[in-house]
PDB file of N, CA and C in Angstrom:
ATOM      1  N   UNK A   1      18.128 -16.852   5.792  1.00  0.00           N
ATOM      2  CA  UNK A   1      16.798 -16.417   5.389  1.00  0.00           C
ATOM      3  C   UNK A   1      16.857 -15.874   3.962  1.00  0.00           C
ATOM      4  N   UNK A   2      15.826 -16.051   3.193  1.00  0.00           N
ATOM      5  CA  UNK A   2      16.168 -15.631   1.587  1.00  0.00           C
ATOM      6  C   UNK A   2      15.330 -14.545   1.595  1.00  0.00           C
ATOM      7  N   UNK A   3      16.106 -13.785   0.765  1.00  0.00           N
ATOM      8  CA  UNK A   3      15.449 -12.416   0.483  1.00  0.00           C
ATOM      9  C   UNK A   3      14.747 -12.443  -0.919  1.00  0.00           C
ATOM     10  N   UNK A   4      13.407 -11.743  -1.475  1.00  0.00           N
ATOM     11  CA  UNK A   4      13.077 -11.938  -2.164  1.00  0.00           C
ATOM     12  C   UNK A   4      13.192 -10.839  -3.469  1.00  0.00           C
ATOM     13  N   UNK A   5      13.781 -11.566  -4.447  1.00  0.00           N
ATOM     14  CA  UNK A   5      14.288 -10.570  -5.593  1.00  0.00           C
ATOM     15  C   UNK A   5      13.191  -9.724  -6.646  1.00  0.00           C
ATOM     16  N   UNK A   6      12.245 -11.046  -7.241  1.00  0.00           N
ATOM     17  CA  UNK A   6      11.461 -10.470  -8.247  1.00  0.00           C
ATOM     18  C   UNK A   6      10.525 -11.256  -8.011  1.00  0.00           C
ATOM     19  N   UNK A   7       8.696 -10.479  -8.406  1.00  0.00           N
ATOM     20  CA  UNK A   7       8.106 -11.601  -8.826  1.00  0.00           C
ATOM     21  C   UNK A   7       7.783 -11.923  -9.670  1.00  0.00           C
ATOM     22  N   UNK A   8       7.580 -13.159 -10.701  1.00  0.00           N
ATOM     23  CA  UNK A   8       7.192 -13.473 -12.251  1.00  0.00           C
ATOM     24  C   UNK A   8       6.096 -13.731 -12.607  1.00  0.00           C
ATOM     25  N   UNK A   9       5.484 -13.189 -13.352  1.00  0.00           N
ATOM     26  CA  UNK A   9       4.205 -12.860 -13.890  1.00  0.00           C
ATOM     27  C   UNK A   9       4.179 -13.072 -15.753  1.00  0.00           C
ATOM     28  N   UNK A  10       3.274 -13.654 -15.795  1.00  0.00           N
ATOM     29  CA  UNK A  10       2.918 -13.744 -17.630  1.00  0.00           C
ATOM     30  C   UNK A  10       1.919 -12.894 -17.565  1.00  0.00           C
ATOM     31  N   UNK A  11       1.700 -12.371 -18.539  1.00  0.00           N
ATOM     32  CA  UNK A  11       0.416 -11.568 -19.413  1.00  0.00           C
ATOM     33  C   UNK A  11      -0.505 -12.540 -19.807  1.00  0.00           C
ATOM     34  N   UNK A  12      -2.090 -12.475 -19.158  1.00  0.00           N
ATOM     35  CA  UNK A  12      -2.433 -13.165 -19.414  1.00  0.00           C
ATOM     36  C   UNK A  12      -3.975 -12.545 -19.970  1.00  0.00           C
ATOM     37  N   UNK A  13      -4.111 -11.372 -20.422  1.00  0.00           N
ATOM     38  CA  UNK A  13      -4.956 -10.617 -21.002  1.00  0.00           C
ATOM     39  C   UNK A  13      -4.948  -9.064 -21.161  1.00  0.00           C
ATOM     40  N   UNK A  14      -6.015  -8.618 -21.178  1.00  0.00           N
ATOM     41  CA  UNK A  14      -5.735  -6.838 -21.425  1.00  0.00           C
ATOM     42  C   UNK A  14      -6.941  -6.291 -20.542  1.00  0.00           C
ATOM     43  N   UNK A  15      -6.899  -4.968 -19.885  1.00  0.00           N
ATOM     44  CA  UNK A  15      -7.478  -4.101 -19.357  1.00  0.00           C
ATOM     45  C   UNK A  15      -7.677  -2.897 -19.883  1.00  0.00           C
ATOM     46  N   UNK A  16      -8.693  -1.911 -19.520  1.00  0.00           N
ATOM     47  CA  UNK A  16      -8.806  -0.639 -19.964  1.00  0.00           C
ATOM     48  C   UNK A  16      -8.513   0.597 -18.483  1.00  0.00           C
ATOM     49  N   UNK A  17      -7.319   1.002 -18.451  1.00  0.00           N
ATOM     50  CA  UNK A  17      -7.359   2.098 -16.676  1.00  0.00           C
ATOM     51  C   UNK A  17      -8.732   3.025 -17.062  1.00  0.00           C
ATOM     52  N   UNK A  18      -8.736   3.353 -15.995  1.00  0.00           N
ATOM     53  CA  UNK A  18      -9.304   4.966 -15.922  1.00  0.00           C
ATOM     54  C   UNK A  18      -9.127   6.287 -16.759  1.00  0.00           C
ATOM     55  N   UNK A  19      -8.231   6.026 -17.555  1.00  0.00           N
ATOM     56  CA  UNK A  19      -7.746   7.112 -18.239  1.00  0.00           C
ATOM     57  C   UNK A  19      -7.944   6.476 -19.995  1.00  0.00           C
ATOM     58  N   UNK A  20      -8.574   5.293 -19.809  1.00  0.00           N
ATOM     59  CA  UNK A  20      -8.943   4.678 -21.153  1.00  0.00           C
ATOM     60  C   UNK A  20      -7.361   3.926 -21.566  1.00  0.00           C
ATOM     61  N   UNK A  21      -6.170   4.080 -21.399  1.00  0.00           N
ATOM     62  CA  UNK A  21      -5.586   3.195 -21.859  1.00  0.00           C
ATOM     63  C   UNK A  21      -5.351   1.821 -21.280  1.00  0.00           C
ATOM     64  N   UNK A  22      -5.173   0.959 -22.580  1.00  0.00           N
ATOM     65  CA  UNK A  22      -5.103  -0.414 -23.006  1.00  0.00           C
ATOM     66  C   UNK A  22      -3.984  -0.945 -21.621  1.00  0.00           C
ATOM     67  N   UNK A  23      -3.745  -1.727 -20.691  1.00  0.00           N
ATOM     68  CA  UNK A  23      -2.669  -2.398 -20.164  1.00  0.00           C
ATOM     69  C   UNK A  23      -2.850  -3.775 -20.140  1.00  0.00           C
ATOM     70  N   UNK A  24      -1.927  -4.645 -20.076  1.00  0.00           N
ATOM     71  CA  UNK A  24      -1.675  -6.070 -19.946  1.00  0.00           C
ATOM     72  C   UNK A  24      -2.240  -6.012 -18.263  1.00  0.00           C
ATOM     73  N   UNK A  25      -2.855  -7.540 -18.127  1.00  0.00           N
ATOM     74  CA  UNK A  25      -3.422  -8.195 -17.102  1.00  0.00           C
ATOM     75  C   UNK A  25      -2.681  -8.877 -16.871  1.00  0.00           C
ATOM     76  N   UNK A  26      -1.768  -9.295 -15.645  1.00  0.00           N
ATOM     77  CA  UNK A  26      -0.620  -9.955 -15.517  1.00  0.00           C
ATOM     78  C   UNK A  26      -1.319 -11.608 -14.609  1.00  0.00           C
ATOM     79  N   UNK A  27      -0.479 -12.479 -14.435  1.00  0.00           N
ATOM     80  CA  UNK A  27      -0.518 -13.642 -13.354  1.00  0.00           C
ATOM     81  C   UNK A  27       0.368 -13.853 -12.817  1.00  0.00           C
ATOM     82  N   UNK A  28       0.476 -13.941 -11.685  1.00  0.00           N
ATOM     83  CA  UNK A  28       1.967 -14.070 -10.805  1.00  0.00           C
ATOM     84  C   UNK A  28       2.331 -15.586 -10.624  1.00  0.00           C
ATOM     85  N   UNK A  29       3.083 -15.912 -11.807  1.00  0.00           N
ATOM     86  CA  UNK A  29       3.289 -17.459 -11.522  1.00  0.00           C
ATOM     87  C   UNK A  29       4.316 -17.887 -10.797  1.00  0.00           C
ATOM     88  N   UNK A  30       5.305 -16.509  -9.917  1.00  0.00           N
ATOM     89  CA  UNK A  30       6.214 -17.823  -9.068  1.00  0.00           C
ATOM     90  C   UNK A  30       7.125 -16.018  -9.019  1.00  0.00           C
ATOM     91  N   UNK A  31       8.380 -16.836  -7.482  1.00  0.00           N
ATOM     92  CA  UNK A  31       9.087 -15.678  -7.232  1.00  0.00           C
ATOM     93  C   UNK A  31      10.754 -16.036  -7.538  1.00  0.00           C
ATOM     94  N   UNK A  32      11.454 -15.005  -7.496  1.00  0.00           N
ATOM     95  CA  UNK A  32      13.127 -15.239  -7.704  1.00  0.00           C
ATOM     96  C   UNK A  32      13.527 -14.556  -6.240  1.00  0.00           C
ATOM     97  N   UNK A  33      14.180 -15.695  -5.769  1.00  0.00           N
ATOM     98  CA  UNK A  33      14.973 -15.140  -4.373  1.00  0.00           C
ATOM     99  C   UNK A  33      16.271 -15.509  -4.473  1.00  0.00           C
ATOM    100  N   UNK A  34      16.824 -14.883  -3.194  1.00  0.00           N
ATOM    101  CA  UNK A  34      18.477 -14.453  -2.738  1.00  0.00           C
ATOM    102  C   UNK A  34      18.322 -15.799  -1.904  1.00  0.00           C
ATOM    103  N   UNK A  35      19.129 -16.677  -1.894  1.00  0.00           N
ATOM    104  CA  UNK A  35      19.105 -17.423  -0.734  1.00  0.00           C
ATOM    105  C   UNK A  35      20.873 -17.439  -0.526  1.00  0.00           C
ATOM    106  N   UNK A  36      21.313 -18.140   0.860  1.00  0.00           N
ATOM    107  CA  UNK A  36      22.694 -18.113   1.101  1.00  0.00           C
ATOM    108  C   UNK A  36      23.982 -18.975  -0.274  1.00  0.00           C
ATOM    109  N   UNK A  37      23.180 -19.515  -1.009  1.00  0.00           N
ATOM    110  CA  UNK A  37      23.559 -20.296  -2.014  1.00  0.00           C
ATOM    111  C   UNK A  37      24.087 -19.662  -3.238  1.00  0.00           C
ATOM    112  N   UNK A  38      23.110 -18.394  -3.130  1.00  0.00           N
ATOM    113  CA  UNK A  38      22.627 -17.916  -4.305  1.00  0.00           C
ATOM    114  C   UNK A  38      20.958 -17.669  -4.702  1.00  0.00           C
ATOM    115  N   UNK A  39      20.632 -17.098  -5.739  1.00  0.00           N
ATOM    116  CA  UNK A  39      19.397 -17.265  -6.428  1.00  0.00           C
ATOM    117  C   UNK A  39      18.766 -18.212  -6.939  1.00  0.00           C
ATOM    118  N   UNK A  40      17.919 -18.090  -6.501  1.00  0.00           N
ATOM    119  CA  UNK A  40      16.797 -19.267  -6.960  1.00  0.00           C
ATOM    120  C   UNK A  40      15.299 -18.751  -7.270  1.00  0.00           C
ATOM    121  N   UNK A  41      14.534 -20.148  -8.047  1.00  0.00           N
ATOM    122  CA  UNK A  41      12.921 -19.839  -8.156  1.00  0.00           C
ATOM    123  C   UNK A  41      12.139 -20.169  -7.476  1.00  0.00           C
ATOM    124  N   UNK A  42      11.320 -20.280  -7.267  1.00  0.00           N
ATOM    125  CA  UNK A  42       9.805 -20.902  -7.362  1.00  0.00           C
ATOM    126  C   UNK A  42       8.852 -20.368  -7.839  1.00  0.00           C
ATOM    127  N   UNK A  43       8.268 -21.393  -8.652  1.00  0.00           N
ATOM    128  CA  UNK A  43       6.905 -21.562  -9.480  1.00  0.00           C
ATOM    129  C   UNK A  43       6.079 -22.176  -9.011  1.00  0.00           C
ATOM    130  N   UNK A  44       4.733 -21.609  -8.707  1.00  0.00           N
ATOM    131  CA  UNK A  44       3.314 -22.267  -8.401  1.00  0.00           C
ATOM    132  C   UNK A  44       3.540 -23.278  -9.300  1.00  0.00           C
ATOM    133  N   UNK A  45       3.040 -24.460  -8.486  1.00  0.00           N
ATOM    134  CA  UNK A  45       2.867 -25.854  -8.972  1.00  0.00           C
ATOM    135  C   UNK A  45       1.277 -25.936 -10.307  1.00  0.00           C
ATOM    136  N   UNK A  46       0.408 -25.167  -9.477  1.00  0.00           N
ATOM    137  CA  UNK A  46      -1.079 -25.245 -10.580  1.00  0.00           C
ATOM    138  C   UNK A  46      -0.860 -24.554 -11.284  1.00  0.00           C
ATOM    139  N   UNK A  47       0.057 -23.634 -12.044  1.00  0.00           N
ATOM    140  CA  UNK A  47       0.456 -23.077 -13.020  1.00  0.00           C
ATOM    141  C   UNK A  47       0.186 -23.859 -14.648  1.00  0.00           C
ATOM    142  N   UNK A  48      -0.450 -23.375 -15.655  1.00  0.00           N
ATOM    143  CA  UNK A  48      -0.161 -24.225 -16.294  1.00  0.00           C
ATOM    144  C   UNK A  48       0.556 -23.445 -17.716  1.00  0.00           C
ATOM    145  N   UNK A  49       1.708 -23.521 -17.860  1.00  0.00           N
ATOM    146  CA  UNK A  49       1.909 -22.339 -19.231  1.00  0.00           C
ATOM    147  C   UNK A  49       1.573 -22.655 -20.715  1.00  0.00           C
ATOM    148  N   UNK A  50       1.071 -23.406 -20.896  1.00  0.00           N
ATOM    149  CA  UNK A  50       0.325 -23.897 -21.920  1.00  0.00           C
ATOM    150  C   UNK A  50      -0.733 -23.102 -22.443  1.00  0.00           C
ATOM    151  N   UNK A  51      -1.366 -22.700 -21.267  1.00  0.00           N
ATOM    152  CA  UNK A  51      -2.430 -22.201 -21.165  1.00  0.00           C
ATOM    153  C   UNK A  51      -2.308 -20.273 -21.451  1.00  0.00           C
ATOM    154  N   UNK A  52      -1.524 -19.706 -21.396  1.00  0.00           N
ATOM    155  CA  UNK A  52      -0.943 -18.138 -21.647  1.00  0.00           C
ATOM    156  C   UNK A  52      -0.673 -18.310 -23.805  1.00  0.00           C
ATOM    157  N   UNK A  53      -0.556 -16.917 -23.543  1.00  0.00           N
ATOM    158  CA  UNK A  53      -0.988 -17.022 -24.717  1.00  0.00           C
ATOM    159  C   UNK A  53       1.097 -16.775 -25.546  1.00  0.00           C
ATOM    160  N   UNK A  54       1.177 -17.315 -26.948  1.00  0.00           N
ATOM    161  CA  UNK A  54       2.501 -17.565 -27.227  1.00  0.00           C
ATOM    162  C   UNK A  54       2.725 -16.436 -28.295  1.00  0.00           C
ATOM    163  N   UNK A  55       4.304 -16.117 -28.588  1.00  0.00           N
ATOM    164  CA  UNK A  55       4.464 -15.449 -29.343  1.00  0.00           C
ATOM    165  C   UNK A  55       4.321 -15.968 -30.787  1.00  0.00           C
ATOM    166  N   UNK A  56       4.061 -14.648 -31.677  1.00  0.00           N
ATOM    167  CA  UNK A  56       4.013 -15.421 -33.249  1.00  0.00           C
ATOM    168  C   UNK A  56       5.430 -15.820 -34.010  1.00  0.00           C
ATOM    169  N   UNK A  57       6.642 -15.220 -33.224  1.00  0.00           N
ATOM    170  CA  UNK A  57       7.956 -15.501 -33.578  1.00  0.00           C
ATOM    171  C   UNK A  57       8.536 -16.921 -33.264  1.00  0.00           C
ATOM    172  N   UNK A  58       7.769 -17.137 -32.116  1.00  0.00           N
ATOM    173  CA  UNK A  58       8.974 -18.482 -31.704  1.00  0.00           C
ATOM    174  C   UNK A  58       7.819 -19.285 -30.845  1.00  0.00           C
ATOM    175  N   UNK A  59       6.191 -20.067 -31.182  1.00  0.00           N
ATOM    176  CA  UNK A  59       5.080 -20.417 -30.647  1.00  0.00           C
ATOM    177  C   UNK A  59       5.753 -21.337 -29.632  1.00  0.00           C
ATOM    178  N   UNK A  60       7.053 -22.130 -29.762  1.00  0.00           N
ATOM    179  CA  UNK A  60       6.837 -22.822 -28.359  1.00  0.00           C
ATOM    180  C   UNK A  60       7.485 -22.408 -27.103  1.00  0.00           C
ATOM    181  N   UNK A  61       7.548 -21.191 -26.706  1.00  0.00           N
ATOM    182  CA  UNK A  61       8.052 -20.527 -26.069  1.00  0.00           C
ATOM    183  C   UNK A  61       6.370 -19.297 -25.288  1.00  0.00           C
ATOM    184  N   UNK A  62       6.841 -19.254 -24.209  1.00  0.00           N
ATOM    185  CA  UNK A  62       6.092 -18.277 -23.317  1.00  0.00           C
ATOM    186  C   UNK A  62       7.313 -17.194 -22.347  1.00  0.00           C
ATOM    187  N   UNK A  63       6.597 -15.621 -22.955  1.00  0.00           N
ATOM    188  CA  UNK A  63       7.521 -15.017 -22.219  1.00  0.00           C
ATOM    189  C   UNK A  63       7.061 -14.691 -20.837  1.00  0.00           C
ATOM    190  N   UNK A  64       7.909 -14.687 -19.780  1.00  0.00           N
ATOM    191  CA  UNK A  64       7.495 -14.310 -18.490  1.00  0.00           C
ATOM    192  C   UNK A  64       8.594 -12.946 -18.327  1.00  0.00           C
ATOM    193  N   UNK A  65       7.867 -12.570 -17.313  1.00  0.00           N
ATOM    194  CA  UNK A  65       8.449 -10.986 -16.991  1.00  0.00           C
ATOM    195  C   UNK A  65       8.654 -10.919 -15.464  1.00  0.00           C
ATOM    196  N   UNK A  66       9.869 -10.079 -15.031  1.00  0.00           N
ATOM    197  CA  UNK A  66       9.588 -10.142 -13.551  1.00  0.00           C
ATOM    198  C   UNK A  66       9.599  -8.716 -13.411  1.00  0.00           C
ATOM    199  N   UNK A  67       9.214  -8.530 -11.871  1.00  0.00           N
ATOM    200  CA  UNK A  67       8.649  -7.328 -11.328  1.00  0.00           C
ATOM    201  C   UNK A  67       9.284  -7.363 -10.103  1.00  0.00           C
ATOM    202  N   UNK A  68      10.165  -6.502  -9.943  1.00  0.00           N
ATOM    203  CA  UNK A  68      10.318  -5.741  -8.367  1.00  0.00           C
ATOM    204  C   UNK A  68       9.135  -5.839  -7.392  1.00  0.00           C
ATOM    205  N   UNK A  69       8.419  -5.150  -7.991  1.00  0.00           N
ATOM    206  CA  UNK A  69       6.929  -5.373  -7.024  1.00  0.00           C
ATOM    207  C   UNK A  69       5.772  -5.728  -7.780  1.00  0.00           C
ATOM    208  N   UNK A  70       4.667  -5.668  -6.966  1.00  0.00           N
ATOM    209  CA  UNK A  70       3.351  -6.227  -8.002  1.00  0.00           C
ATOM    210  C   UNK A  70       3.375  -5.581  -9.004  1.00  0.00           C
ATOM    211  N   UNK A  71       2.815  -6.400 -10.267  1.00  0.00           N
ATOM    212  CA  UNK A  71       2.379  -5.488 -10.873  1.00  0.00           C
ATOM    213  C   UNK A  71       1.639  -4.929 -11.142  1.00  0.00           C
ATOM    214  N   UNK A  72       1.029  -4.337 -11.643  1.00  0.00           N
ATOM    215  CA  UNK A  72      -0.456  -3.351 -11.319  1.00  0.00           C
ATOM    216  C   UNK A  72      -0.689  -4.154 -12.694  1.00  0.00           C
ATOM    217  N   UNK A  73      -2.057  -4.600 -12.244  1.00  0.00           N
ATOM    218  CA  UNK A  73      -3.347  -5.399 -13.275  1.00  0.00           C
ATOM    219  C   UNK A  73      -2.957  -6.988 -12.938  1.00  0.00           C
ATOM    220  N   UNK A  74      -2.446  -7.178 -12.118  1.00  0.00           N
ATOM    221  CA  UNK A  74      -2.201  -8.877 -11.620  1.00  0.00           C
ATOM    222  C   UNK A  74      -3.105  -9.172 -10.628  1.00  0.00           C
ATOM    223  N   UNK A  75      -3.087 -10.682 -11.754  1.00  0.00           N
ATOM    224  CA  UNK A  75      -4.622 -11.432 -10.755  1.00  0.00           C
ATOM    225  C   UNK A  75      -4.230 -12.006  -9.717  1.00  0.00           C
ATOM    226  N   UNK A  76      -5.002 -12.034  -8.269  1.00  0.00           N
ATOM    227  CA  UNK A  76      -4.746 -12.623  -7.374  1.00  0.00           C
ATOM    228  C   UNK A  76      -4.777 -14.160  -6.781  1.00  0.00           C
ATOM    229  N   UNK A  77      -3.760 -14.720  -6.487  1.00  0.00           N
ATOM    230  CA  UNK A  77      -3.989 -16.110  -6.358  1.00  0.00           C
ATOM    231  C   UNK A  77      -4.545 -16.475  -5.080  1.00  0.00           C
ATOM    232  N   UNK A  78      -4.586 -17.334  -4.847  1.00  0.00           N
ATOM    233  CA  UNK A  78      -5.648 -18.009  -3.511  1.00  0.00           C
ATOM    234  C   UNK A  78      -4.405 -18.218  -2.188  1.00  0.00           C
ATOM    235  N   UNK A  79      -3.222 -17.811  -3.045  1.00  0.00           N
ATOM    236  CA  UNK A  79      -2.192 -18.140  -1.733  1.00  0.00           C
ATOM    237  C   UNK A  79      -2.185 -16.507  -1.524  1.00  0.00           C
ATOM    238  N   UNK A  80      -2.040 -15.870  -2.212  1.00  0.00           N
ATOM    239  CA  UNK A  80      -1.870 -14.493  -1.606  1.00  0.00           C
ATOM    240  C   UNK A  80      -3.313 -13.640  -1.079  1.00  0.00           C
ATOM    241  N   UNK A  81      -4.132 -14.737  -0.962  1.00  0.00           N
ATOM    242  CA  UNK A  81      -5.700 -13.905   0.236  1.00  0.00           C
ATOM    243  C   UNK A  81      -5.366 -13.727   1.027  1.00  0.00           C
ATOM    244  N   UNK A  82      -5.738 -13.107   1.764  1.00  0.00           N
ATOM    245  CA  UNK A  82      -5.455 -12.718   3.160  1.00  0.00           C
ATOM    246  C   UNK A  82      -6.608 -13.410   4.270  1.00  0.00           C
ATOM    247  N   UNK A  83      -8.013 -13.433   3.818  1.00  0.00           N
ATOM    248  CA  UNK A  83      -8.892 -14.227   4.295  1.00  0.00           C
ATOM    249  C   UNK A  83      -9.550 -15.443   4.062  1.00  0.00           C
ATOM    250  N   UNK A  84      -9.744 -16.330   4.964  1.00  0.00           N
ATOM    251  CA  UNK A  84     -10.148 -17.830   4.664  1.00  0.00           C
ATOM    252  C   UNK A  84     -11.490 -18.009   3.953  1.00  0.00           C
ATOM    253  N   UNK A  85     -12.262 -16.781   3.142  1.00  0.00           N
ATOM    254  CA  UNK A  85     -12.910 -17.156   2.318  1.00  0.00           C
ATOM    255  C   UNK A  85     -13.063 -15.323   1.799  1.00  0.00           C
ATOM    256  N   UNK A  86     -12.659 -15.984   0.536  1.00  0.00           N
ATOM    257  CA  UNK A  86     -12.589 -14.736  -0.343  1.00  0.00           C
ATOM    258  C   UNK A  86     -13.982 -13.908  -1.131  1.00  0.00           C
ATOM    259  N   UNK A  87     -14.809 -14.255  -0.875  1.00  0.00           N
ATOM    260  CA  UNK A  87     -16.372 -13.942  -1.107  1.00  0.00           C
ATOM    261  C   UNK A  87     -17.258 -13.184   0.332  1.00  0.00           C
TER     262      UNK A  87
END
C-alpha cells in the first residue's frame, strides 16, 4: 500500500487573508508517494502547465512546490469533492 508523501501544487494567483496580507493561491496538480519500490508521482492528467504563470529568470520552466498537507489558499479539484454535485 503506498503511503502518501507530499502534495504538489503551483501558484496560480494571489489572495488577501483576513488580516489583509497578500498570500499565493495554490493548485494541487498531483501527489508524491512511498510505494514498496520506492517514491513516485502522480500528476492530474487535465493539468495544463503552460497555463501557470513562469519565472522571469529561466521562462521555460514552472516552479512547483510540495506540501506535507494542503495548502491553505488551494483550489479545489473536482476529484477531491466530496459530493456528486458541487453547487
Amino acid at each position: 500500500m503506498a503511503k502518501k508523501l507530499y502534495d504538489i501544487a503551483v501558484a496560480n494567483g494571489k489572495y488577501t487573508d483576513k488580516e489583509g496580507n497578500e498570500k499565493n493561491s495554490y493548485k494541487n496538480i498531483g501527489v508524491i508517494l512511498e510505494g514498496d519500490n520506492g517514491p513516485y508521482m502522480l500528476l492530474e492528467r487535465s493539468v495544463n502547465l503552460a497555463g501557470f504563470a513562469v519565472s522571469d529568470k529561466n521562462p521555460n520552466t514552472v516552479l512547483a512546490s510540495m506540501f506535507s498537507g494542503t495548502p491553505s489558499g488551494q483550489n479545489t479539484s473536482v476529484s477531491n469533492m466530496k459530493d456528486d454535485i458541487p453547487f
